[in-house]
Protein backbone atom coordinates (compact mmCIF):
# COMPACT_ATOMS: atom_id res chain seq x y z
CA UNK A 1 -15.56 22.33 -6.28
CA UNK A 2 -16.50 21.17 -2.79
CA UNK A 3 -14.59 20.82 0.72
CA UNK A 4 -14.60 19.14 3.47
CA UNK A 5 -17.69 19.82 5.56
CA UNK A 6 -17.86 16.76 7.77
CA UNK A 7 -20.05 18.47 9.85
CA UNK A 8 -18.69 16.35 12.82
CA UNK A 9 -19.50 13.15 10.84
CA UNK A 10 -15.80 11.64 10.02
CA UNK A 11 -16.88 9.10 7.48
CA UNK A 12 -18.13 11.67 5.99
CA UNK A 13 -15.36 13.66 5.43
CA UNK A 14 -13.32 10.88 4.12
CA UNK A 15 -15.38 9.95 1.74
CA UNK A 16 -15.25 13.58 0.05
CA UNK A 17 -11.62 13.18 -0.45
CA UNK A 18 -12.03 9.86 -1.81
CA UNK A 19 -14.31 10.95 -3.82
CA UNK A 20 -12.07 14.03 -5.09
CA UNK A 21 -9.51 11.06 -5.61
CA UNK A 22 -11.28 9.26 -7.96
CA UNK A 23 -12.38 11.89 -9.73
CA UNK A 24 -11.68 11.26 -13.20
CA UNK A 25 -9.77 14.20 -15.57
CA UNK A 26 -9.25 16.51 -12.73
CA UNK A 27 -5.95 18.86 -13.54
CA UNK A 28 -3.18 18.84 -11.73
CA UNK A 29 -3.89 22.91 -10.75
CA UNK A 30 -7.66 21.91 -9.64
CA UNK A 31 -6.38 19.19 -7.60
CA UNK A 32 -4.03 21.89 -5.71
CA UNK A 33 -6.44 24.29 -5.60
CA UNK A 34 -9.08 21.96 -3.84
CA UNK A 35 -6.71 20.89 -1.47
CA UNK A 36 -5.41 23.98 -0.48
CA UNK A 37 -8.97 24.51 0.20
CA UNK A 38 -9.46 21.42 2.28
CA UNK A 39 -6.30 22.21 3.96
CA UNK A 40 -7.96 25.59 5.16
CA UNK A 41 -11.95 23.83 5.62
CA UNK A 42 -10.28 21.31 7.83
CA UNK A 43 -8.54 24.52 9.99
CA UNK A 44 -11.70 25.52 10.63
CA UNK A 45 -13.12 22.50 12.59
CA UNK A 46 -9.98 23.26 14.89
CA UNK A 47 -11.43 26.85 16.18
CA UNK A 48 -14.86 25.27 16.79
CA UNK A 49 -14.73 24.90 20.71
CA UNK A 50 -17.99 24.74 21.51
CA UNK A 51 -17.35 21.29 23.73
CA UNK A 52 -14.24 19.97 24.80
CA UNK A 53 -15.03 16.35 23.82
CA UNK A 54 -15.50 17.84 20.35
CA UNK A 55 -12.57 20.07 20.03
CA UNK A 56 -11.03 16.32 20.22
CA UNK A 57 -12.88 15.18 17.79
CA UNK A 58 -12.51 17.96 15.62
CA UNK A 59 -8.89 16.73 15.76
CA UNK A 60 -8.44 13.55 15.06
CA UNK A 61 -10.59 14.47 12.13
CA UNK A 62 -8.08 17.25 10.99
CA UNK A 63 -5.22 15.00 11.68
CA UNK A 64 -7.05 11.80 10.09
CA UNK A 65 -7.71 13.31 6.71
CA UNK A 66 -4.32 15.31 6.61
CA UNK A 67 -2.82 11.95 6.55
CA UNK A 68 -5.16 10.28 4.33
CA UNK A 69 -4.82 13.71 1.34
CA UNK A 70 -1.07 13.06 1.93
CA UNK A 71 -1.13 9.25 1.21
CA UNK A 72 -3.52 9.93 -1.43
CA UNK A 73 -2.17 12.93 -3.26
CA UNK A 74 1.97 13.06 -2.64
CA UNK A 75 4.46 10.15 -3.16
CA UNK A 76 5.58 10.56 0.11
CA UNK A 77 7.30 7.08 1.80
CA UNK A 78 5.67 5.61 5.06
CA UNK A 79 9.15 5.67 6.86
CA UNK A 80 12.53 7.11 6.46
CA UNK A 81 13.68 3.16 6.06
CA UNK A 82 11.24 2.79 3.07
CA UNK A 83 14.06 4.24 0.95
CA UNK A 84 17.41 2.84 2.42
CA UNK A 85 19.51 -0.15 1.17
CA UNK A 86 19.44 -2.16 -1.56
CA UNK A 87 16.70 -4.51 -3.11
CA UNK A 88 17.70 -8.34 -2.31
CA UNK A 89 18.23 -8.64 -6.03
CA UNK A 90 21.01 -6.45 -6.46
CA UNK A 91 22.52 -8.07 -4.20
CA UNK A 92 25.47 -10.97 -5.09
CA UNK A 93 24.44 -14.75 -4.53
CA UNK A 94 26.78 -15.46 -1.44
CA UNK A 95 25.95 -12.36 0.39
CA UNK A 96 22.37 -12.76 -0.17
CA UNK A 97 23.17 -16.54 1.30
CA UNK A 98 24.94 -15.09 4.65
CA UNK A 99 22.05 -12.57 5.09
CA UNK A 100 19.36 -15.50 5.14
CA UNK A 101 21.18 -17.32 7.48
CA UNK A 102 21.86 -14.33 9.98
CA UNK A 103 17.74 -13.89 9.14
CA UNK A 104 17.38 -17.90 10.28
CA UNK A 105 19.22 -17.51 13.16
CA UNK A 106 17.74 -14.14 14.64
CA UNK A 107 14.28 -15.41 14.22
CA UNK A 108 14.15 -19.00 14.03
C-alpha cells in the first residue's frame, strides 16, 4: 500500500490518489487505512521548511489533495445550497410558471 510521496512534484501526488481511486476491489477498511495514511504522509510535507517558497508549496499541495481525497472518497456536497429546496419538478405547474418569470425578469 503506497502514500503520497510527491516529492515536491504535485502532479505527482495526484496521480497516486487517482490511482488509489481507481483501484479496482479495494475494501472499504483498506481504503481507510490508506487514507489515514495519506492524511499523515501529506502532514509531513508541512514540517519540511527547508525554503520558504517551498513551505508554500508544500501547502497548496497538502491543501490540493485534501480536497481532491474528499471529493473523491466522501459524498460530501460542494455547498451548503447543494442540498436546500426543492427540485423544479416537485414543484406545482403555476408556481413553477411565476418562478420563470421572476427568473426572466431578473436576468433578461
Amino acid at each position: 500500500m503506497s502514500t503520497i510521496s510527491g516529492g515536491g512534484k504535485e502532479l505527482e501526488a495526484y496521480d497516486q490518489i487517482l490511482k488509489f481511486f481507481n483501484k479496482k476491489n479495494r475494501t472499504d477498511e483498506e481504503t481507510e487505512i490508506w487514507e489515514d495514511q495519506t492524511y499523515i504522509n501529506l502532514m509531513g510535507f508541512l514540517k519540511k521548511k527547508k525554503e520558504i517558497e517551498n513551505l508554500y508549496n508544500n501547502y497548496k499541495l497538502v491543501e490540493n489533495a485534501i480536497i481532491l481525497i474528499l471529493s473523491l472518497f466522501h459524498e460530501v456536497p460542494p455547498d451548503k445550497f447543494n442540498s436546500m429546496g426543492k427540485d423544479a419538478k416537485d414543484i406545482d405547474n403555476s408556481d413553477r410558471d411565476d418562478i420563470i418569470s421572476m427568473l426572466k425578469k431578473e436576468f433578461l
